[in-house]
Structures are given as structure tokens and as C-alpha cells.
C-alpha atoms as a PDB file:
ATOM      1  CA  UNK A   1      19.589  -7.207  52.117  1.00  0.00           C
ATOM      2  CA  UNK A   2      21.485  -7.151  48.755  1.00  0.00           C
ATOM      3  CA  UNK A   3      19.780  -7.205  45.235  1.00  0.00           C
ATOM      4  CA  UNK A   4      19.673 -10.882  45.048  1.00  0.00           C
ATOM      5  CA  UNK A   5      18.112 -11.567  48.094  1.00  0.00           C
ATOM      6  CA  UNK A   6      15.408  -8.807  47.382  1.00  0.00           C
ATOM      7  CA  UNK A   7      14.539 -10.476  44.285  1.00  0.00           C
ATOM      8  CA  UNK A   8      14.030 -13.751  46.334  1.00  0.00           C
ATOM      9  CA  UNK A   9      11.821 -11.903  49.082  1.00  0.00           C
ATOM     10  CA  UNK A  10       9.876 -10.752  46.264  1.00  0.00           C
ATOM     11  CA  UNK A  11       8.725 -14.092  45.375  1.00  0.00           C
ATOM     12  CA  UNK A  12       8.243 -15.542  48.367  1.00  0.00           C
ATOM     13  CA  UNK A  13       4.367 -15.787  49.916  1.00  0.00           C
ATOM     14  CA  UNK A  14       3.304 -13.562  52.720  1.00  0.00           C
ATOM     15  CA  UNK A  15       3.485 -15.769  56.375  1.00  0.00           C
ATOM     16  CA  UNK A  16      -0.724 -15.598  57.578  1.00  0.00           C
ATOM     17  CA  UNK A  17      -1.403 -13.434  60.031  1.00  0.00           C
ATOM     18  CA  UNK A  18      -0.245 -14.118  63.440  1.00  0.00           C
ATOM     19  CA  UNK A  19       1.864 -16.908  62.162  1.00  0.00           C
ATOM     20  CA  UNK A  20       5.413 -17.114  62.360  1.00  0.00           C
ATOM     21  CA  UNK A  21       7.503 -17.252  58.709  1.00  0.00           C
ATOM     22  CA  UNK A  22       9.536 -20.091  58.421  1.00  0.00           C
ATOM     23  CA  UNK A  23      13.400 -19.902  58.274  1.00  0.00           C
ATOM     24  CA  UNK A  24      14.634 -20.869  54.840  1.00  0.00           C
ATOM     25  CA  UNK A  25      16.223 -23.969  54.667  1.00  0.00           C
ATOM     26  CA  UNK A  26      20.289 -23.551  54.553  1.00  0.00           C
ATOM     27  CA  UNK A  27      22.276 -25.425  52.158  1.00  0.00           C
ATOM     28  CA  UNK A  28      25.764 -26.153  52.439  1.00  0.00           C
ATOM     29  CA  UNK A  29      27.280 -24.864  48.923  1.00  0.00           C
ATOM     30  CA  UNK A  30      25.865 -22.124  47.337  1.00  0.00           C
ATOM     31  CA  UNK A  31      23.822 -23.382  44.079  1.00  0.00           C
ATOM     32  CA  UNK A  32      24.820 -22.732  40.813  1.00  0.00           C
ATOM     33  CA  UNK A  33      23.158 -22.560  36.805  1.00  0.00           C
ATOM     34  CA  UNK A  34      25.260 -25.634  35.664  1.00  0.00           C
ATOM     35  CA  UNK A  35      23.425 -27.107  38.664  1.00  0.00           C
ATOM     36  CA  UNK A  36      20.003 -25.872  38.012  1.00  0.00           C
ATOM     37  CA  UNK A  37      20.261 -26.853  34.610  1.00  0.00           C
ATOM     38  CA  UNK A  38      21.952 -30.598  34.939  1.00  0.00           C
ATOM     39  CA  UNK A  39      18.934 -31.016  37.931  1.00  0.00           C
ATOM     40  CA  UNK A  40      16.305 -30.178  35.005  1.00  0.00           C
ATOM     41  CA  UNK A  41      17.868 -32.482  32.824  1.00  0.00           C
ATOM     42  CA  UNK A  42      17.544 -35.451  35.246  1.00  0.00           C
ATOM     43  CA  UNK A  43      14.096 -34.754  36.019  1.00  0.00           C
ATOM     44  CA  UNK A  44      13.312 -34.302  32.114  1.00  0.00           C
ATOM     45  CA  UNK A  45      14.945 -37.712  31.635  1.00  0.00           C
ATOM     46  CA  UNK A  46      13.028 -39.774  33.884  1.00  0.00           C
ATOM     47  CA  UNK A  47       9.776 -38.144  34.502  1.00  0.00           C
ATOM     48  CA  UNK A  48       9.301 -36.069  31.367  1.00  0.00           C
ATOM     49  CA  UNK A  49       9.480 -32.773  30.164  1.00  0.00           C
ATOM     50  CA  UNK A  50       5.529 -32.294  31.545  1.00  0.00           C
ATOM     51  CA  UNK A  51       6.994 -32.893  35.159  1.00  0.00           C
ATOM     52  CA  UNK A  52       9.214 -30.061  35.480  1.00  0.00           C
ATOM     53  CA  UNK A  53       8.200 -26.790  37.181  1.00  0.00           C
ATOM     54  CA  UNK A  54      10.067 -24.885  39.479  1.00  0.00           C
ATOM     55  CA  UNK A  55       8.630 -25.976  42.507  1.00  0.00           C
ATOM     56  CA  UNK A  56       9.447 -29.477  41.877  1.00  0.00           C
ATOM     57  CA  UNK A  57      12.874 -28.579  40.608  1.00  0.00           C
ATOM     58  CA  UNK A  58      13.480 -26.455  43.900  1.00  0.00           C
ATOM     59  CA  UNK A  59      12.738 -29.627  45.546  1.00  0.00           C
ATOM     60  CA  UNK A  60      15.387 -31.558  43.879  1.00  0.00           C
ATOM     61  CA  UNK A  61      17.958 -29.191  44.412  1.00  0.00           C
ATOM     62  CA  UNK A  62      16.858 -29.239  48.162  1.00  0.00           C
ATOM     63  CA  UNK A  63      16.000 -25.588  48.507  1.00  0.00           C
ATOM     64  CA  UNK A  64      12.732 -23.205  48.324  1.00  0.00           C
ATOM     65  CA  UNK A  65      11.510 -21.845  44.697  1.00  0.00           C
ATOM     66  CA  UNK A  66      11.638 -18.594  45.457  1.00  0.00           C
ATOM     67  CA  UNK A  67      15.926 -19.250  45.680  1.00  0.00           C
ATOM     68  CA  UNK A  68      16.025 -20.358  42.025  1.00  0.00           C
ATOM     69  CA  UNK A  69      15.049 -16.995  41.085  1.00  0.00           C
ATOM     70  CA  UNK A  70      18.723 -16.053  41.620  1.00  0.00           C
ATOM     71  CA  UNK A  71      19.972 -17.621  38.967  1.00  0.00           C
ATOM     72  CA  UNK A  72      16.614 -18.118  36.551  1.00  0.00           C
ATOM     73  CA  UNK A  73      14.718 -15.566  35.569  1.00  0.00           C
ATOM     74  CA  UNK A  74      11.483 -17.975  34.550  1.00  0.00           C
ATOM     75  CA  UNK A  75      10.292 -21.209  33.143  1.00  0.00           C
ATOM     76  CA  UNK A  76      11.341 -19.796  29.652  1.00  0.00           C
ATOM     77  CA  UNK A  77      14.729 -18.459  31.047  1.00  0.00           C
ATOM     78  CA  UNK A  78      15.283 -22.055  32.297  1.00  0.00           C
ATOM     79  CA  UNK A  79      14.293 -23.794  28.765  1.00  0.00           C
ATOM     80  CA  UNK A  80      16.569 -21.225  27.363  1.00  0.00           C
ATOM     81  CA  UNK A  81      19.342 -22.655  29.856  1.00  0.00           C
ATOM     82  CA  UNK A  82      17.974 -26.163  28.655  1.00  0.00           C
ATOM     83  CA  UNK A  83      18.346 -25.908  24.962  1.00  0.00           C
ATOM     84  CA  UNK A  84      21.351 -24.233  25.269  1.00  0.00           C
ATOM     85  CA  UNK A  85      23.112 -26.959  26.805  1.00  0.00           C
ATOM     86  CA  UNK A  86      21.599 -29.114  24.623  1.00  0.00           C
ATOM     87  CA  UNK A  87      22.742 -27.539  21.635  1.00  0.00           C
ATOM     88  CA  UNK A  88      26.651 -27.569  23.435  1.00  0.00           C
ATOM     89  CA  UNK A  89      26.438 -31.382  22.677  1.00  0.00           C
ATOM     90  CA  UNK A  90      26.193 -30.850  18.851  1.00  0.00           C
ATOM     91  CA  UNK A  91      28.964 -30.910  16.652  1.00  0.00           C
ATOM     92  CA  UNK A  92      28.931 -28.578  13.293  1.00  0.00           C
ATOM     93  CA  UNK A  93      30.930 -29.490  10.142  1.00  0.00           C
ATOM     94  CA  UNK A  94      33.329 -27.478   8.456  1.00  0.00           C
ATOM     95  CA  UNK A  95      30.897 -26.854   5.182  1.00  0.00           C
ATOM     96  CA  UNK A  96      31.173 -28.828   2.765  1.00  0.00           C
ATOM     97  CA  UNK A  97      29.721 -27.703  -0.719  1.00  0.00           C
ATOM     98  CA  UNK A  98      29.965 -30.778  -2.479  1.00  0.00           C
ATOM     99  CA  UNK A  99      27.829 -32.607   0.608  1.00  0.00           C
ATOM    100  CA  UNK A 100      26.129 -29.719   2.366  1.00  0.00           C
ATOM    101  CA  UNK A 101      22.664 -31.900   2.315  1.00  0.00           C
ATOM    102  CA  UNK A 102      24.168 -34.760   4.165  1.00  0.00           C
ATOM    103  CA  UNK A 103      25.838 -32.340   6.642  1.00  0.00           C
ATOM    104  CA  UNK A 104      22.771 -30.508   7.023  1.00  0.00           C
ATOM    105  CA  UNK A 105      20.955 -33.482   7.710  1.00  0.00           C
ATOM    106  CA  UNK A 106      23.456 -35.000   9.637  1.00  0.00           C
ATOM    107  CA  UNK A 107      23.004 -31.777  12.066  1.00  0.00           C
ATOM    108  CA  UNK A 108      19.174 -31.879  12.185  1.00  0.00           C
ATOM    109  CA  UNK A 109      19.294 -35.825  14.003  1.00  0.00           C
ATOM    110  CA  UNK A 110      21.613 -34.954  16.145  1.00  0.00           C
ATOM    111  CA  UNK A 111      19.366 -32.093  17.390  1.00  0.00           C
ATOM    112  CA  UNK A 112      16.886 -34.934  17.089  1.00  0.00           C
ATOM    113  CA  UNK A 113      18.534 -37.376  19.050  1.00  0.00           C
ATOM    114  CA  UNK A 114      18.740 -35.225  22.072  1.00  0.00           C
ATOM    115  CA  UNK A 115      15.578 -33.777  22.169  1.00  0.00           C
ATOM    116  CA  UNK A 116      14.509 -37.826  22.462  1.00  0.00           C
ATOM    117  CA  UNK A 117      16.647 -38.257  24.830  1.00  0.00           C
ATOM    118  CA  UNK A 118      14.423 -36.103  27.196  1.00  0.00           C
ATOM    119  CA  UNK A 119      10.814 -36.750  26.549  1.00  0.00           C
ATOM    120  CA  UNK A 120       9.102 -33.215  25.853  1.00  0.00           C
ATOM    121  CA  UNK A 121      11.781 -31.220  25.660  1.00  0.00           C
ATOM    122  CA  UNK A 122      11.514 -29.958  22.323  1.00  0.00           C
ATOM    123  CA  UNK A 123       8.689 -28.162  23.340  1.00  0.00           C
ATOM    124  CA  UNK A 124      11.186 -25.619  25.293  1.00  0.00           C
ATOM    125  CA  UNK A 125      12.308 -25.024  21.766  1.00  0.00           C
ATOM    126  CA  UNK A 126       8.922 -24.005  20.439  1.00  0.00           C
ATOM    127  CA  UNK A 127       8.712 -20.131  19.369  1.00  0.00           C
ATOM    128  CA  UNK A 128      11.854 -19.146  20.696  1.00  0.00           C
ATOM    129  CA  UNK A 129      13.864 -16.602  20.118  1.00  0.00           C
ATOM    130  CA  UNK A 130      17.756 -17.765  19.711  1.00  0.00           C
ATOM    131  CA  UNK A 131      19.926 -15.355  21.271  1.00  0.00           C
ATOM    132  CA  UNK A 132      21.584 -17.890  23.577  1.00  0.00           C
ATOM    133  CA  UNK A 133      25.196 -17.993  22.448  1.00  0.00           C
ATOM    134  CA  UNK A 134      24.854 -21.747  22.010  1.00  0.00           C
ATOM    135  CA  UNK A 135      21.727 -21.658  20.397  1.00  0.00           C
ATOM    136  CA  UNK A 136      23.295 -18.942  18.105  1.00  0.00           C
ATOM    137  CA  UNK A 137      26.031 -21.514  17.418  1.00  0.00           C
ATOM    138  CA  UNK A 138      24.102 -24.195  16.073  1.00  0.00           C
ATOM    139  CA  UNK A 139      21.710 -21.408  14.088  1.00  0.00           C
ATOM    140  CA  UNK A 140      24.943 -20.128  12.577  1.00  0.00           C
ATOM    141  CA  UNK A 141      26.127 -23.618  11.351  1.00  0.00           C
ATOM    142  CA  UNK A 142      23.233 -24.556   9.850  1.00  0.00           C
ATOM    143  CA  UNK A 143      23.311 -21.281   8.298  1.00  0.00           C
ATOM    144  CA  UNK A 144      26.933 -21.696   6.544  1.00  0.00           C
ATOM    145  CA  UNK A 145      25.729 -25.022   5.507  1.00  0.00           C
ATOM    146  CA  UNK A 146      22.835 -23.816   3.436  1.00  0.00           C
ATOM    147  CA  UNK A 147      24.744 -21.191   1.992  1.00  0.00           C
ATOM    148  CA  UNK A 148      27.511 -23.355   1.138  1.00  0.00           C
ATOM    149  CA  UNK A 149      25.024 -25.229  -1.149  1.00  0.00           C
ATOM    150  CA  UNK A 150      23.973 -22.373  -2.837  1.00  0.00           C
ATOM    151  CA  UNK A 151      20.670 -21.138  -1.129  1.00  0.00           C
ATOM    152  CA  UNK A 152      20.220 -17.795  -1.499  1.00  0.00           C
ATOM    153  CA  UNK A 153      20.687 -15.857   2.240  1.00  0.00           C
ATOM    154  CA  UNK A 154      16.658 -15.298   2.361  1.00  0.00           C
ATOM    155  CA  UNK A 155      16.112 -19.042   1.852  1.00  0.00           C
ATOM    156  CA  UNK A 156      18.500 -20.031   3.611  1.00  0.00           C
ATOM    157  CA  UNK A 157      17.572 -17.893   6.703  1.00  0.00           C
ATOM    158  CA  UNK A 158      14.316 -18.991   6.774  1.00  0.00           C
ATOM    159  CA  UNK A 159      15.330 -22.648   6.264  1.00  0.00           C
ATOM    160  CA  UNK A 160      17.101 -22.578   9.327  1.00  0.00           C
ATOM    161  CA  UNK A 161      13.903 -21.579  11.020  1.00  0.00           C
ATOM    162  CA  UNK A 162      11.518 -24.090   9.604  1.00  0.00           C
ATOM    163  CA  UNK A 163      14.185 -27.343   9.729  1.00  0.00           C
ATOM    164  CA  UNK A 164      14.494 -26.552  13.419  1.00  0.00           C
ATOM    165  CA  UNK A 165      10.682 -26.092  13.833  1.00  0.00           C
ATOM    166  CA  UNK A 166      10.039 -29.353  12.027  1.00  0.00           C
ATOM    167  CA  UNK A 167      12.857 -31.434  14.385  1.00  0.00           C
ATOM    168  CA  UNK A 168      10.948 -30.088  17.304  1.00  0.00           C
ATOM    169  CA  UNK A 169       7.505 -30.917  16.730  1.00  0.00           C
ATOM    170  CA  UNK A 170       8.508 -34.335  15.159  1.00  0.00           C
ATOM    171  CA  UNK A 171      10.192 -35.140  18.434  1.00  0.00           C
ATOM    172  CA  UNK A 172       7.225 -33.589  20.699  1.00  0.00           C
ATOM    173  CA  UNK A 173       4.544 -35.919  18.427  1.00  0.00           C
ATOM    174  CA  UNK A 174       7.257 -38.946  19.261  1.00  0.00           C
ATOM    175  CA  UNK A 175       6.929 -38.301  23.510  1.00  0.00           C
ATOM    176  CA  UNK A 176       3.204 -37.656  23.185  1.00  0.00           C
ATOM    177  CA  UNK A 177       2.686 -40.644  21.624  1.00  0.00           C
ATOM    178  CA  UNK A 178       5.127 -42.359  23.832  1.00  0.00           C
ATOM    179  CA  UNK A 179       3.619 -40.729  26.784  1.00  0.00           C
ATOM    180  CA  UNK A 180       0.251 -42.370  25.547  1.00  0.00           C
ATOM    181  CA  UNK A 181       1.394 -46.063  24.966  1.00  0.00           C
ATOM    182  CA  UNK A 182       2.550 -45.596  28.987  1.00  0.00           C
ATOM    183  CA  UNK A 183      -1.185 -45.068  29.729  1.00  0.00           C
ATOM    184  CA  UNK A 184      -2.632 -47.399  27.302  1.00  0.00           C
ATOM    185  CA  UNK A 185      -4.371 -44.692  25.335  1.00  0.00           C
ATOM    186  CA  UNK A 186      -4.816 -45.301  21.194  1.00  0.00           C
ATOM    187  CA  UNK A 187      -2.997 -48.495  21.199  1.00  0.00           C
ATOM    188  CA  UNK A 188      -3.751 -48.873  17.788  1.00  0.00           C
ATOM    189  CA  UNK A 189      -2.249 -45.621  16.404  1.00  0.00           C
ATOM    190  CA  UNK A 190       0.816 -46.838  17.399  1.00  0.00           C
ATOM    191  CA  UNK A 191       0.142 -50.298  15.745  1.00  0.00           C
ATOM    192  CA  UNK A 192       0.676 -50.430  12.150  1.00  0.00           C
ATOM    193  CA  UNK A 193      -1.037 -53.646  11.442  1.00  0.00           C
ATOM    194  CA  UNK A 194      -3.963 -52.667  13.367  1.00  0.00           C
ATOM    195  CA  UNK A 195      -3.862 -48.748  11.747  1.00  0.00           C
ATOM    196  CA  UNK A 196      -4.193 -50.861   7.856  1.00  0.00           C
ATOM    197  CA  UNK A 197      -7.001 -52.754   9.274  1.00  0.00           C
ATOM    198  CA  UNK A 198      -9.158 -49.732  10.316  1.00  0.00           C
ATOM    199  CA  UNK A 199      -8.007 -47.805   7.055  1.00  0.00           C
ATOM    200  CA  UNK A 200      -8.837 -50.733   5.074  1.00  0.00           C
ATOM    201  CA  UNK A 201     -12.449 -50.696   6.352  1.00  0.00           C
ATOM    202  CA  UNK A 202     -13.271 -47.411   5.320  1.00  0.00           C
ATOM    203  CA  UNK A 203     -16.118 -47.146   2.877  1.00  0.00           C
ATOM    204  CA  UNK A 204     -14.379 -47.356  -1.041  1.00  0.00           C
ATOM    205  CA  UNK A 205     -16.795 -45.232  -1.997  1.00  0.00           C
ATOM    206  CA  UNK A 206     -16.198 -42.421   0.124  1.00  0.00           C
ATOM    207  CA  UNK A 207     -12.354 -43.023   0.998  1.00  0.00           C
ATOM    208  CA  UNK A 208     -11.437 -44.314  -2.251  1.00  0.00           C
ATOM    209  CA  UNK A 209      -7.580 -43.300  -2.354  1.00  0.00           C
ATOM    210  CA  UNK A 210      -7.397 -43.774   1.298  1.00  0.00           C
ATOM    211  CA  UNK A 211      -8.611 -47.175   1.420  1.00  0.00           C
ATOM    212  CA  UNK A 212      -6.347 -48.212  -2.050  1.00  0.00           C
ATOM    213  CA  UNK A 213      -3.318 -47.111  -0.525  1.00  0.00           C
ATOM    214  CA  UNK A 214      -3.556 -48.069   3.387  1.00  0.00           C
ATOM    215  CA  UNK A 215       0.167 -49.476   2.958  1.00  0.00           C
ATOM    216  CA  UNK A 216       1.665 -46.214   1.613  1.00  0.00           C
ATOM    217  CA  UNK A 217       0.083 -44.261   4.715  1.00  0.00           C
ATOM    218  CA  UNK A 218       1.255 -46.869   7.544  1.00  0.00           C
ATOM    219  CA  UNK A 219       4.735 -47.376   5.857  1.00  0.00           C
ATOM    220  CA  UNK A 220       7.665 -46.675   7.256  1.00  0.00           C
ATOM    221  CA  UNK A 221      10.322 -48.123  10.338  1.00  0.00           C
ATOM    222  CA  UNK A 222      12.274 -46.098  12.569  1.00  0.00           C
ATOM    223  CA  UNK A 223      13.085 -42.307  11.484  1.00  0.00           C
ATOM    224  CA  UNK A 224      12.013 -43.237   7.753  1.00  0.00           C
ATOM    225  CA  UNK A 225       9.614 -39.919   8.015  1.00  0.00           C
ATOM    226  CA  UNK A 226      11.616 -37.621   9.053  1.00  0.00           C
ATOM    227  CA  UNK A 227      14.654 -38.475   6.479  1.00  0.00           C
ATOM    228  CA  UNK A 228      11.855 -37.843   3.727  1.00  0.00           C
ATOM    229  CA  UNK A 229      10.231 -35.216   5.189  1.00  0.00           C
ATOM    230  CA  UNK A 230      14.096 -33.353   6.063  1.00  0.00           C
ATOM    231  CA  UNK A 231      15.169 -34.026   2.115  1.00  0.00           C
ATOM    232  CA  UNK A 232      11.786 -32.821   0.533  1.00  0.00           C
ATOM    233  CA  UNK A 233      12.223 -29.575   2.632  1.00  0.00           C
ATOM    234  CA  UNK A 234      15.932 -29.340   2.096  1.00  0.00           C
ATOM    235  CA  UNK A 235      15.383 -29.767  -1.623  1.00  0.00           C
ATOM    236  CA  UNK A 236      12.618 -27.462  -1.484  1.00  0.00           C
ATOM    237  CA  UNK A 237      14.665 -24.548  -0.149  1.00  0.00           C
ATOM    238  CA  UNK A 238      17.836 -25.176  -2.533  1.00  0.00           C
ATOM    239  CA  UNK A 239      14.990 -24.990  -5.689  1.00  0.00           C
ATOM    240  CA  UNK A 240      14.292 -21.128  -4.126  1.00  0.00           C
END
């Protein structure tokens, strides 16, 4: 038995007593990361980042869990797998002092855009640690941006770190929220005319800005929050 199938035995449940084990199931082709990780993807896509765990991704790929461990360490191996390809999709600037805030923020949707793309999924990205090459990558460009605009290296380091953080949980609110309207849970926080209404009924006396500025706090179409929210904190760090 080589290393690799050792490390599959090792996860694999004990047959009960006076019961036979049951042969693994054979696949034709051997299975590989890039298919691991495109599977996960799929799943993520349609079902939701809530959906995937290895059992049900050993399922799609048509073979036992305990044979993913060959290729995937764990759950937070395989959202390091995830994110990484993720981050392959995005495309860095050459820095551009002059427009290093659009650039910047240019980068930040597009790690938006495909964290939406798979409902959840920015939670993989929650307190990790990015040593993934293509993780790195998009870390490094971001990076090169900031300091192209003049933010100091500390700043700037720790810029990189809380524009990333914001994208993520901005994205996880979206497919929670999302994820709610499917069930027909808090309708009306998703309904801005209805959201006024309930603001607007507040006791004055007790609420008084609230109430006097219901149309301020329910403003806003689209990704209007996170542009402001991106250029307050952008303009924040190049003030440091």
C-alpha cells in the first residue's frame, strides 16, 4: 500500500463486526485537483456555498470521501484551492500613479463579481492566510497599487488586508440575504419602500435622526454602498 493510499485507509470508517467492507468504487480516469476544484465550483454555483462538504462533493465526482483526501488536505485546503482559482480570473494593472484609486477599485469588483457569482463563497476567504501563489498574486497587485499612490508600506499593507476583508463580507451579507428572499424570510429588509415605512414609524421622540432621515438610510441602487464604502476606506488609508 503506498503513502497515498494509506492516507485514504486512514479516513475511511471501520466495516462492523462480522460484516464484510465494501470494495471501493473504481473509476475510469484517475481524478485530479483541477477536477476537484471545477466540481466545487459547480456545486457552489447552483446550490450555494452552504451545500458543499466533502461528502457531497465525493458524490459528484462519483467516488468515496475518503479518495479526495489524495489530493485535499481539508475543507480549508479545498477553499484555499477555491479562492485561488478564483483569484486566476482577475486581471491586475500595470500601476498607475496618476489613477491608482480607480485601479484599485477597479480590482476590488472584480474580486466582487466572482465571489457573487458563487453564492457564499466569500466566506472561504474569511481569516485566511494567503500563501496560495494566486492568492499572493492578487495580494501583491493590490499592494503595488497602493504604493504607487503614495501610501506608506504599513498602510498600505494593512489596506490590502481590510479592502479584501470588506469585499468578502459585503458579498457574504449579499447571498445571505439572497439566500433569505429564496425562503421568504424578512421580505421587507430587502424592500426599500417597505424598510422607509417601518423607519418612518419610529417614535420622533426617541429616534429623532433616524426617523428625519429614513431616505438617507434606505438609499442607494445596485453596488452604490460598496463604491462609497471602497472610496471612504481608500481615502482613509492614502490620509495615513
Amino acid at each position: 500500500m503506498n503513502p497515498r493510499e494509506r492516507r485514504a485507509a486512514r479516513h475511511q470508517l471501520p466495516a462492523p463486526e462480522g460484516e464484510p467492507r465494501p470494495k471501493p468504487r473504481r473509476r475510469k480516469a484517475p481524478i485530479t485537483p483541477e477536477q476537484v476544484t471545477d466540481t466545487a465550483l459547480r456545486l457552489i454555483e447552483t446550490e450555494g456555498y452552504e451545500a458543499l462538504t466533502m461528502r457531497r462533493l465525493a458524490g459528484a465526482l462519483d467516488t468515496g470521501p475518503a479518495s479526495l483526501y489524495a489530493h485535499v488536505v481539508n475543507k480549508a485546503d479545498l477553499d484555499e484551492l477555491l479562492i485561488g482559482r478564483l483569484c486566476t480570473r482577475l486581471t491586475l494593472p500595470e500601476p498607475d500613479p496618476a489613477a491608482w484609486r480607480e485601479q484599485l477599485t477597479g480590482v476590488c469588483a472584480q474580486v466582487r463579481d466572482q465571489y457573487l457569482k458563487y453564492p457564499g463563497i466569500s466566506r472561504a476567504a474569511l481569516a485566511m492566510v494567503h500563501t496560495d501563489l494566486e492568492t499572493v498574486r492578487v495580494s501583491e497587485g493590490m499592494l503595488a497599487l497602493l504604493l504607487a499612490g503614495g501610501v506608506s508600506p504599513q498602510a498600505a499593507a494593512w489596506a490590502v488586508d481590510a479592502l479584501l476583508l470588506y469585499v468578502a463580507a459585503y458579498c457574504l451579507e449579499i447571498s445571505i440575504v439572497k439566500q433569505r428572499e429564496v425562503h421568504n424570510e424578512a421580505d421587507w429588509a430587502v424592500d426599500p419602500e417597505e424598510l422607509r415605512r417601518r423607519l418612518a414609524a419610529l417614535p420622533a421622540e426617541d429616534f429623532p435622526h433616524t426617523t428625519r432621515h429614513t431616505a438617507e438610510l434606505t438609499a442607494g441602487k445596485g453596488h452604490d454602498r460598496f463604491d462609497c464604502t471602497l472610496a471612504a476606506m481608500i481615502d482613509g488609508f492614502a490620509r495615513r
